[in-house]
Protein backbone atom coordinates (compact mmCIF):
# COMPACT_ATOMS: atom_id res chain seq x y z
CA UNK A 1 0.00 0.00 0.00
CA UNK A 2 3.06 2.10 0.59
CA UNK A 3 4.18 2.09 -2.80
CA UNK A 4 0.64 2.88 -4.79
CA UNK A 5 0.82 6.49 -6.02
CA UNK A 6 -2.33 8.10 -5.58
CA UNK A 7 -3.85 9.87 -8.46
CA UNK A 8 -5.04 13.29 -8.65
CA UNK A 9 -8.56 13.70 -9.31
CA UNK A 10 -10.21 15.92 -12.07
CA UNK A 11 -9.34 19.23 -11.88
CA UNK A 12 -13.20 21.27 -12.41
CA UNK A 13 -12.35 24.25 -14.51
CA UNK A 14 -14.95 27.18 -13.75
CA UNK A 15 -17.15 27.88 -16.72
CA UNK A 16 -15.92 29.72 -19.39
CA UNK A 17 -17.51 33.67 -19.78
CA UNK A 18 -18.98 34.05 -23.39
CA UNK A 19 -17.68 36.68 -24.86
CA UNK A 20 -21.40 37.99 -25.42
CA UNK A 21 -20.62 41.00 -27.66
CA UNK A 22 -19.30 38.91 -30.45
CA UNK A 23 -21.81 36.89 -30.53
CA UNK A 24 -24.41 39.91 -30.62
CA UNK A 25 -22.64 41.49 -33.35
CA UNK A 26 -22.25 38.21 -35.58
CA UNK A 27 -25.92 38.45 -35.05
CA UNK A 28 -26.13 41.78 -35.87
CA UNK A 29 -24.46 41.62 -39.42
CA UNK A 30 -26.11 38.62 -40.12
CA UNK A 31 -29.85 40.44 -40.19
CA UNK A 32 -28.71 43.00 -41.65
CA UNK A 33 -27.36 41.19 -44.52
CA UNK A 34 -30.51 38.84 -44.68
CA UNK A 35 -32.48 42.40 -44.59
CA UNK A 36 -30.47 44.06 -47.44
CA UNK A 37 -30.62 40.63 -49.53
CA UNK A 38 -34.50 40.56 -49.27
CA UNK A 39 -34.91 44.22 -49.25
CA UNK A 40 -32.16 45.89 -51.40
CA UNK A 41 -31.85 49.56 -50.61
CA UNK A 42 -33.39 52.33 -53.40
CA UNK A 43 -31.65 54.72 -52.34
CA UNK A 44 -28.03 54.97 -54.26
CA UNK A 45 -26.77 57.15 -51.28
CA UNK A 46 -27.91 54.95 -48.87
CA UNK A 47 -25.38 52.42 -50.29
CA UNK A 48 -22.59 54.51 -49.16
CA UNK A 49 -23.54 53.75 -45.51
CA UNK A 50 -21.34 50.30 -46.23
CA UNK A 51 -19.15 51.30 -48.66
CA UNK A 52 -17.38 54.07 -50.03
CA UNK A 53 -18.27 52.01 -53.70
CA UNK A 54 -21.87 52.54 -53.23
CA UNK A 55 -24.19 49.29 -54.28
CA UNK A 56 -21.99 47.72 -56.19
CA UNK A 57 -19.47 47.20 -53.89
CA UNK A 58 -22.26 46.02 -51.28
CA UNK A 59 -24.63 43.56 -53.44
CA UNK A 60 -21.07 41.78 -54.29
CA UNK A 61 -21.19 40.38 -50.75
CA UNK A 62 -24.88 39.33 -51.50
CA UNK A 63 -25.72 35.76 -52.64
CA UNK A 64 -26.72 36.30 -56.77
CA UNK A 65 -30.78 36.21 -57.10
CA UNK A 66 -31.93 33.57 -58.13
CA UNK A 67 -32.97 33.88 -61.92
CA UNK A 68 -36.40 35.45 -62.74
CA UNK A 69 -38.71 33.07 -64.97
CA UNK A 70 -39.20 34.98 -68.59
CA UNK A 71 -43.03 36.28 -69.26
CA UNK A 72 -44.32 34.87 -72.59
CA UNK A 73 -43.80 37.97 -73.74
CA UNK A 74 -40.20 38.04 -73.01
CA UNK A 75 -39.89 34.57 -74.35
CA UNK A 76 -41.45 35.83 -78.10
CA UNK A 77 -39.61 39.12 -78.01
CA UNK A 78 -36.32 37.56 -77.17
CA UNK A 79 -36.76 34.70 -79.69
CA UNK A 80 -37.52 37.36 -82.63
CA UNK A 81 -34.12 39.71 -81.76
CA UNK A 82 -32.09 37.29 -81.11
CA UNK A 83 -33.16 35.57 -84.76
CA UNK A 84 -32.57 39.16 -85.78
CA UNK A 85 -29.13 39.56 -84.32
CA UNK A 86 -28.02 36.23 -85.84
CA UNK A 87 -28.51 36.72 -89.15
CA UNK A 88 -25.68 37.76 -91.47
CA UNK A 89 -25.96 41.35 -92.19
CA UNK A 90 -27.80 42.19 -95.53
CA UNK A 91 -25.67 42.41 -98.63
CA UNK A 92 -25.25 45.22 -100.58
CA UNK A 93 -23.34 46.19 -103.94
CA UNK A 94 -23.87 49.90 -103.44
CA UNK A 95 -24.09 50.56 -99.28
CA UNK A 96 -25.79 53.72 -98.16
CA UNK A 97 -25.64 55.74 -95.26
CA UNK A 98 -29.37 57.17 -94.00
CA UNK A 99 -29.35 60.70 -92.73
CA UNK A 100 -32.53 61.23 -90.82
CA UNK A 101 -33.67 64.25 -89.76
CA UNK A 102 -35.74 65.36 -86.99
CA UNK A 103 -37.17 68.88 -87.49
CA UNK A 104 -40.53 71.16 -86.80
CA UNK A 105 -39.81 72.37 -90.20
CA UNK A 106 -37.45 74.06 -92.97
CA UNK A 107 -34.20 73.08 -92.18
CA UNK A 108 -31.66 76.02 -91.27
CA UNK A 109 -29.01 74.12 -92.36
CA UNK A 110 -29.52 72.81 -95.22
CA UNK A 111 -27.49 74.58 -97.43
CA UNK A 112 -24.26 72.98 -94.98
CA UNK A 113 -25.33 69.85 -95.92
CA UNK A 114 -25.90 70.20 -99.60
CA UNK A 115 -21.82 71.29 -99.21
CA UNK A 116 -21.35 68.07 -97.53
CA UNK A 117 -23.44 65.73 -99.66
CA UNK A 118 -22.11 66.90 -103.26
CA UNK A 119 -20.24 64.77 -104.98
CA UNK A 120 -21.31 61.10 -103.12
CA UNK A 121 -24.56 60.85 -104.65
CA UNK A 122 -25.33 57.37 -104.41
CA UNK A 123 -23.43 56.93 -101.57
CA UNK A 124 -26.39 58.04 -99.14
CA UNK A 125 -29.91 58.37 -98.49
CA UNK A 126 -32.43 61.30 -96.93
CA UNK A 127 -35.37 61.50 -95.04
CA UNK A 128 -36.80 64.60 -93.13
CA UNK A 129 -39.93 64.14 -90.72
CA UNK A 130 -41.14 67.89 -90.12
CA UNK A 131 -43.45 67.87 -87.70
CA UNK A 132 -44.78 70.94 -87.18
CA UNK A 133 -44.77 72.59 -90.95
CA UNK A 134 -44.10 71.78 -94.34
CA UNK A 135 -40.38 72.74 -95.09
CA UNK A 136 -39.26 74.20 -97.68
CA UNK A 137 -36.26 73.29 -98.99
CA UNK A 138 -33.25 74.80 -100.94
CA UNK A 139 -30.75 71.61 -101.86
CA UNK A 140 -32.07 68.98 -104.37
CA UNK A 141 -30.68 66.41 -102.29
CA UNK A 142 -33.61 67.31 -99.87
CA UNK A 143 -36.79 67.45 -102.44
CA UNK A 144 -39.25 64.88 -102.11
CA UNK A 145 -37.45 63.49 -99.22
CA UNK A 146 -40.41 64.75 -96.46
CA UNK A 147 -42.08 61.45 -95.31
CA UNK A 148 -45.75 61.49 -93.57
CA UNK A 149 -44.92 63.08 -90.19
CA UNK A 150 -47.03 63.37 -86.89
CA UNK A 151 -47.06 66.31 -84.42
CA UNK A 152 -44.20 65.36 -81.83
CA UNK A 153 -44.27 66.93 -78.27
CA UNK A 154 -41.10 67.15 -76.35
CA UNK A 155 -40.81 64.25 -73.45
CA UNK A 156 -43.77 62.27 -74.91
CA UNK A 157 -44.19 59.14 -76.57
CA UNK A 158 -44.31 61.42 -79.88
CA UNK A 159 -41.16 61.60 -80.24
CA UNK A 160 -39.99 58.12 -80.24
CA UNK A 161 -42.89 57.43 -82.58
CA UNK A 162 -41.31 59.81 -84.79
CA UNK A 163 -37.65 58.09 -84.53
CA UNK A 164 -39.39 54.45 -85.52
CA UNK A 165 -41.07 56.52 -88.48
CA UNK A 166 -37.97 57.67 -89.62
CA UNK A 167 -36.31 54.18 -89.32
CA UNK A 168 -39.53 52.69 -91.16
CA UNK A 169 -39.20 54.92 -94.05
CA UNK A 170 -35.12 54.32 -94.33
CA UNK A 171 -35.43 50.56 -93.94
CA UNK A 172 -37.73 49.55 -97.34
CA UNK A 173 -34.03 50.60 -99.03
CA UNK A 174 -32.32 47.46 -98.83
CA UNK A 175 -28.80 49.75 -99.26
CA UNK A 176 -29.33 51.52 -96.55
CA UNK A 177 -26.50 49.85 -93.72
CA UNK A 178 -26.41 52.60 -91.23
CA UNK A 179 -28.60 55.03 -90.11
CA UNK A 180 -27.91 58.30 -89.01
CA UNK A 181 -30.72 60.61 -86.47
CA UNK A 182 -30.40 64.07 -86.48
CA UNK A 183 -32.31 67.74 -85.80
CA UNK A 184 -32.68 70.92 -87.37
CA UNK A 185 -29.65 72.28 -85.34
CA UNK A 186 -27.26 70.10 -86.04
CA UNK A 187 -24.24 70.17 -88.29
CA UNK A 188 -21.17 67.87 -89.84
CA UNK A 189 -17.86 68.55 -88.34
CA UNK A 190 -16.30 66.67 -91.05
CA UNK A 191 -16.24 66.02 -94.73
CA UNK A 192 -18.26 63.21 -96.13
CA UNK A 193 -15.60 60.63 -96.94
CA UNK A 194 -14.64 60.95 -93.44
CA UNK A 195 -18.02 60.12 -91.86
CA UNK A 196 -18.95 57.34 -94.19
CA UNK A 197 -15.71 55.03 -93.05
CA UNK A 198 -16.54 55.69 -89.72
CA UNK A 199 -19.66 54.37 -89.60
CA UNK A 200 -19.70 52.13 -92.43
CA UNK A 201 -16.65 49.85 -91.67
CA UNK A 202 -17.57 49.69 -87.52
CA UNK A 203 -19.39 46.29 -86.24
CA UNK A 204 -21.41 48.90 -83.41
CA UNK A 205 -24.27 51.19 -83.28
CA UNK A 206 -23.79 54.50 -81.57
CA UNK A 207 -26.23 54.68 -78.92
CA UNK A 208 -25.61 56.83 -75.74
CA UNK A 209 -26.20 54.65 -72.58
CA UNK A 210 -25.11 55.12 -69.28
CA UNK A 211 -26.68 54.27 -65.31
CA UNK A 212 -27.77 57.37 -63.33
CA UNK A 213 -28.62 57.13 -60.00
CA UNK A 214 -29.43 60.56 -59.29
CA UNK A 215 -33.23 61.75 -59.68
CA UNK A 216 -32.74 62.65 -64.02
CA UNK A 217 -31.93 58.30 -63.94
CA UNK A 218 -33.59 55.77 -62.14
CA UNK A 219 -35.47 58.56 -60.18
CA UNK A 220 -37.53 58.14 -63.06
CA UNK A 221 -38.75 54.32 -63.12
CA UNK A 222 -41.68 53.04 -62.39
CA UNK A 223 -42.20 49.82 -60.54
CA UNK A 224 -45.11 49.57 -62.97
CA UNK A 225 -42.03 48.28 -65.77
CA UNK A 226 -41.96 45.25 -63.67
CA UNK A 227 -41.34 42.45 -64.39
CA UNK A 228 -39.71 42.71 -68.08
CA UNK A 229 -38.02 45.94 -66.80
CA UNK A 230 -36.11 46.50 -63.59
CA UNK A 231 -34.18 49.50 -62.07
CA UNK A 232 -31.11 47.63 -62.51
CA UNK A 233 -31.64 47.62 -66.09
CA UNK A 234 -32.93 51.46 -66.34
CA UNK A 235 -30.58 53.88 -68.67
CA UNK A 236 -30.22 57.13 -69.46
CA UNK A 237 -28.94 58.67 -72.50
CA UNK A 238 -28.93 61.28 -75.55
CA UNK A 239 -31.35 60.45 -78.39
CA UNK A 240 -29.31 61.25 -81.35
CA UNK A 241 -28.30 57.45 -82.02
CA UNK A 242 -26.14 56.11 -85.31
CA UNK A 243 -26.80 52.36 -85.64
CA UNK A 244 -27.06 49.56 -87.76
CA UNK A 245 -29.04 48.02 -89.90
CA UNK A 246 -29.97 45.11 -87.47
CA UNK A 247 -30.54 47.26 -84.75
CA UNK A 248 -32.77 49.43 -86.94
CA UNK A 249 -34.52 46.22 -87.39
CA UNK A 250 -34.80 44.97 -83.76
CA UNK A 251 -36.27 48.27 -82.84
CA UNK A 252 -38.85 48.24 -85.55
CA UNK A 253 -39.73 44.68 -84.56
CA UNK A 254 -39.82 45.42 -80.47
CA UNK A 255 -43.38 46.61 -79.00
CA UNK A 256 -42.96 44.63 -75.54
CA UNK A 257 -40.14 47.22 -74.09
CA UNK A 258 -41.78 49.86 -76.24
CA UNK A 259 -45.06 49.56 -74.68
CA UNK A 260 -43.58 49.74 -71.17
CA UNK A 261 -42.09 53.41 -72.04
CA UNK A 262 -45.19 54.40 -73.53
CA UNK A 263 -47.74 53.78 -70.36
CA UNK A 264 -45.16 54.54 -67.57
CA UNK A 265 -42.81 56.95 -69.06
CA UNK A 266 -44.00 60.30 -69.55
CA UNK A 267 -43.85 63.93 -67.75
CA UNK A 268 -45.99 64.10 -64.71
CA UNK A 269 -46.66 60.47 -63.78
CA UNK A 270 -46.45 60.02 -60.35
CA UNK A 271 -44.53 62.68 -60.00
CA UNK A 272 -41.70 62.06 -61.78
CA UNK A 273 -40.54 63.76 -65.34
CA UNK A 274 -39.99 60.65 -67.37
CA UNK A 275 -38.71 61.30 -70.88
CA UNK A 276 -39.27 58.69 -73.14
CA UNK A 277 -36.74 59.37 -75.81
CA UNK A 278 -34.15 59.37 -72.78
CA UNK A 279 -34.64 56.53 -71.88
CA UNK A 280 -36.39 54.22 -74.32
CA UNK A 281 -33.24 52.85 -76.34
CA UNK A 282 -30.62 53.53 -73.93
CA UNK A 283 -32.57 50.78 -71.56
CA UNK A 284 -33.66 48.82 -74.42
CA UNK A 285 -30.21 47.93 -75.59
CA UNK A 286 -28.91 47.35 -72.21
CA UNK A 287 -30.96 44.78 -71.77
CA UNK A 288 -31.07 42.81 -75.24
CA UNK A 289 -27.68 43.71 -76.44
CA UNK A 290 -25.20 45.42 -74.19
CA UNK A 291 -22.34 44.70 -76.28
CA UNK A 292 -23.45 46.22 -79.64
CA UNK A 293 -23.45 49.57 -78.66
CA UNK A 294 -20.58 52.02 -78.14
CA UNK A 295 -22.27 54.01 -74.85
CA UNK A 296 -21.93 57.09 -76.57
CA UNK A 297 -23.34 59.43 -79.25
CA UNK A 298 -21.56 60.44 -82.08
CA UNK A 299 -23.41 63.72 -82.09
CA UNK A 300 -21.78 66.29 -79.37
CA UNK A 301 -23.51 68.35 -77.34
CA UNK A 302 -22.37 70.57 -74.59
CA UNK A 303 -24.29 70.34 -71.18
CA UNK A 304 -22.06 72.17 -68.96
CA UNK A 305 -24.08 75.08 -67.93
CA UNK A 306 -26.53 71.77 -66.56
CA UNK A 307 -29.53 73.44 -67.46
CA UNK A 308 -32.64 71.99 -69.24
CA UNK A 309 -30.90 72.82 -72.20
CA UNK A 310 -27.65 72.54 -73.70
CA UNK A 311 -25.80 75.30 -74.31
CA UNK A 312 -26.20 76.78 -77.99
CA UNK A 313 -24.33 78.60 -80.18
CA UNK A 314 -24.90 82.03 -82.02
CA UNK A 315 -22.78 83.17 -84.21
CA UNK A 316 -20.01 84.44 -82.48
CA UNK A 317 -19.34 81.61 -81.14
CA UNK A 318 -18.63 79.43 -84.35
CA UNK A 319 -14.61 79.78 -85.37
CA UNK A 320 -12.21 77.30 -86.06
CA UNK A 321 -11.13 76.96 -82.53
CA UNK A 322 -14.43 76.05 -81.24
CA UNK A 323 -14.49 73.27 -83.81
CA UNK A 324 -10.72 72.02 -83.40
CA UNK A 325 -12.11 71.46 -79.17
CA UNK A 326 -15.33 69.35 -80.09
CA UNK A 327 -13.36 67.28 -82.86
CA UNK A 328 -10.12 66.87 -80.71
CA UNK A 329 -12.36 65.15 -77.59
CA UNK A 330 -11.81 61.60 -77.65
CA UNK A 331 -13.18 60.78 -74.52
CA UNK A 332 -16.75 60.26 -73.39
CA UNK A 333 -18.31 61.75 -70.07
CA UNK A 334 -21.34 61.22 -68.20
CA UNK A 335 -22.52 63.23 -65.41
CA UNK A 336 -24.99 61.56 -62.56
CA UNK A 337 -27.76 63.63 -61.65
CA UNK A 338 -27.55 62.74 -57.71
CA UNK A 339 -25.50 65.09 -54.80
CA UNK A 340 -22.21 62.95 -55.70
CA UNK A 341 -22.00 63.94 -59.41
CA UNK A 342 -19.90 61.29 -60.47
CA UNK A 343 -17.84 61.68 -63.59
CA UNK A 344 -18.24 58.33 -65.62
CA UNK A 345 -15.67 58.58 -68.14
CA UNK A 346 -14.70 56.27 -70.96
CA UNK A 347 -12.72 56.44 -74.35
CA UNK A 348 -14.10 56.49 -77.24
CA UNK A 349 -12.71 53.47 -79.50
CA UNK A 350 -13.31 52.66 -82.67
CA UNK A 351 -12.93 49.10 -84.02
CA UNK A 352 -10.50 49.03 -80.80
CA UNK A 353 -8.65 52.37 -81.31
CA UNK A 354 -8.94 55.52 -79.64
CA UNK A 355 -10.86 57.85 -82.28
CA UNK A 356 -12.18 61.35 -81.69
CA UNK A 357 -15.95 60.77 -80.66
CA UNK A 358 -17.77 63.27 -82.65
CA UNK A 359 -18.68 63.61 -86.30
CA UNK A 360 -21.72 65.75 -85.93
CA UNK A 361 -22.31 68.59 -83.24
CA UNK A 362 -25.68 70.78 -81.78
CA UNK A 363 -26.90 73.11 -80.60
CA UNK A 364 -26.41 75.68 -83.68
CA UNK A 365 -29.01 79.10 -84.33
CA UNK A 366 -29.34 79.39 -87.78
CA UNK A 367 -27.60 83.14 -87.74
CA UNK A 368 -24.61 80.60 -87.48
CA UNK A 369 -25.08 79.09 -90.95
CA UNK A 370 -22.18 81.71 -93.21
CA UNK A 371 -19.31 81.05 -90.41
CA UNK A 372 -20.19 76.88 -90.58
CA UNK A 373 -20.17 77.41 -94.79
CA UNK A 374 -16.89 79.31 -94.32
CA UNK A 375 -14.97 77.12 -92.24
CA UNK A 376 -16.53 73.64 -93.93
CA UNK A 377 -15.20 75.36 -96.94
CA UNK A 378 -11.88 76.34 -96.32
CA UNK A 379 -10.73 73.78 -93.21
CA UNK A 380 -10.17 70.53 -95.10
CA UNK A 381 -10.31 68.51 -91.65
CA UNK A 382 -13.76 70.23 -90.69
């Protein structure tokens, strides 16, 4: 018995303290992820409560939605453009641009463009929709070229009913490739050779499309776009679009997306000042074919005094050096409408190069038409 070692018993270790203020702030994150994840936040500045990146940064810590079933609708829209979009582009011997223009009435500047036209006959096609009066034109290259026209009303409907028109009327010529929309107050800012390789030999349409938070962007949807539109895929952008031929045709043959813009966009609805020729095409190609489009216009105009308008120009504004600045700009910039004003900037590449971004410029008063004749005249780059 003298040699047995005795054993030490178990030793009882007093309970350990929880460390209760991790566990209440796991708990804390967690609903307010499952919160966010089930109901997103509408407000872009509310975003920045998490993250100086805004929503983008925070939804990438989100689980992806899970994907929403098409309508029928969707289903036979998408099934038509995407038929569209597949087939080979239409062959032509003799390919035509399609200059389309947009106007109340006479055009002020149509003696500029006769200058510009002359000597490529053949090479183009024209088509004015003056919807106010019956213009009366001065260049041959413009008679007989009025088609039947509608009264259009700024912000409405109306005036996307008038772009489809024009795109109706240019599409029964099987030459046309690319087509060109313009108004009464705008102007080439190069020579005809010039414009025609850029948009003839490009595989994009120019169609300006960018996402704005800020009450001018998605302060404009409507919930009633749901479900074939959401505010994701809401855009904002400049009307004056170059684009072609397919798209032409996938905008001719679209009345599901169309439809949407025409009940729930429009000044006034519920409030909000929805512009449907700001939004229509911009959103429309950002959801069917985000790739296809270049994000920007190829028609400049200058909205830095960020007023209703853009800025226009009288006549003593037009000289060479104004010209030289809009054709040397070779970058494109967007401007949200919300309190952080964010500068969305991109180049503007052509077939993968960096190309000046403009070939046609507005706002111009037509006391402005002698000083555009002189300088397209005597600047052979202009």
């Amino acid at each position: 018995m003298g040699d047995m070692q005795i054993m030490p018993g178990p030793r009882h270790r007093p309970p350990m303290k929880r460390p209760m203020w991790i566990i209440v702030l796991v708990s804390l994150v967690s609903m307010l992820l499952i919160c966010a994840y089930v109901y997103p936040p509408h407000s872009h500045s509310a975003c920045y409560v998490f993250s100086s990146r805004g929503c983008k940064a925070f939804t990438d810590w989100l689980p992806p939605m899970p994907a929403r079933e098409y309508t029928d609708a969707e289903i036979a829209s998408r099934v038509v453009i995407k038929e569209i979009l597949s087939m080979p582009p239409t062959q032509s011997t003799n390919p035509k641009l399609a200059f389309m223009f947009l106007t109340r009435g006479s055009l002020p500047f149509e003696k500029l463009w006769d200058k510009f036209f002359h000597g490529h006959e053949g090479r183009f096609s024209v088509y004015v929709h003056a919807s106010k009066e019956k213009p009366i034109h001065v260049s041959r290259y413009f008679f007989n070229q009025d088609i039947h026209s509608e009264k259009v009303i700024w912000g409405k409907i109306s005036m996307v009913d008038a772009e489809k028109r024009l795109l109706a009327h240019a599409l029964k010529d099987p030459d046309n490739q690319h087509f060109v929309l313009l108004s009464d107050s705008c102007v080439p800012l190069y020579k005809f050779d010039y414009v025609y390789n850029y948009l003839m030999y490009t595989n994009i349409s120019y169609v300006d499309c960018f996402e704005d938070p800020g009450p001018h962007g998605n302060g404009r949807y409507s919930e009633h776009m749901l479900p074939e539109i959401e505010m994701s895929d809401f855009r904002k952008g400049a009307q004056w679009f170059s684009m072609k031929r397919q798209h032409a045709l996938i905008v001719m043959a679209d009345n599901l997306y169309y439809s949407k813009f025409k009940d729930y966009c429009k000044p006034g609805l519920e409030g909000r000042n929805c512009i449907a020729d700001e939004h229509y095409l911009p959103t429309f190609f950002n959801i069917i074919d985000p790739g296809g489009i270049a994000n920007w216009s190829v028609t400049h105009v200058d909205w830095s005094e960020a007023k209703w308008h853009p800025k226009s120009y009288r006549a003593q504004d037009v000289n060479f050096e104004l010209l030289k600045n809009i054709t040397s700009i070779d970058v494109s910039v967007h401007v949200t409408s919300d309190e952080r004003k964010e500068r969305q900037v991109r180049p503007c590449l052509w077939n993968g190069m960096q190309r000046p971004c403009y070939l046609f410029a507005r706002k111009f008063y037509p006391e402005a038409v002698d000083n555009l004749m002189f300088l397209f005249s005597n600047y052979p780059t202009i």
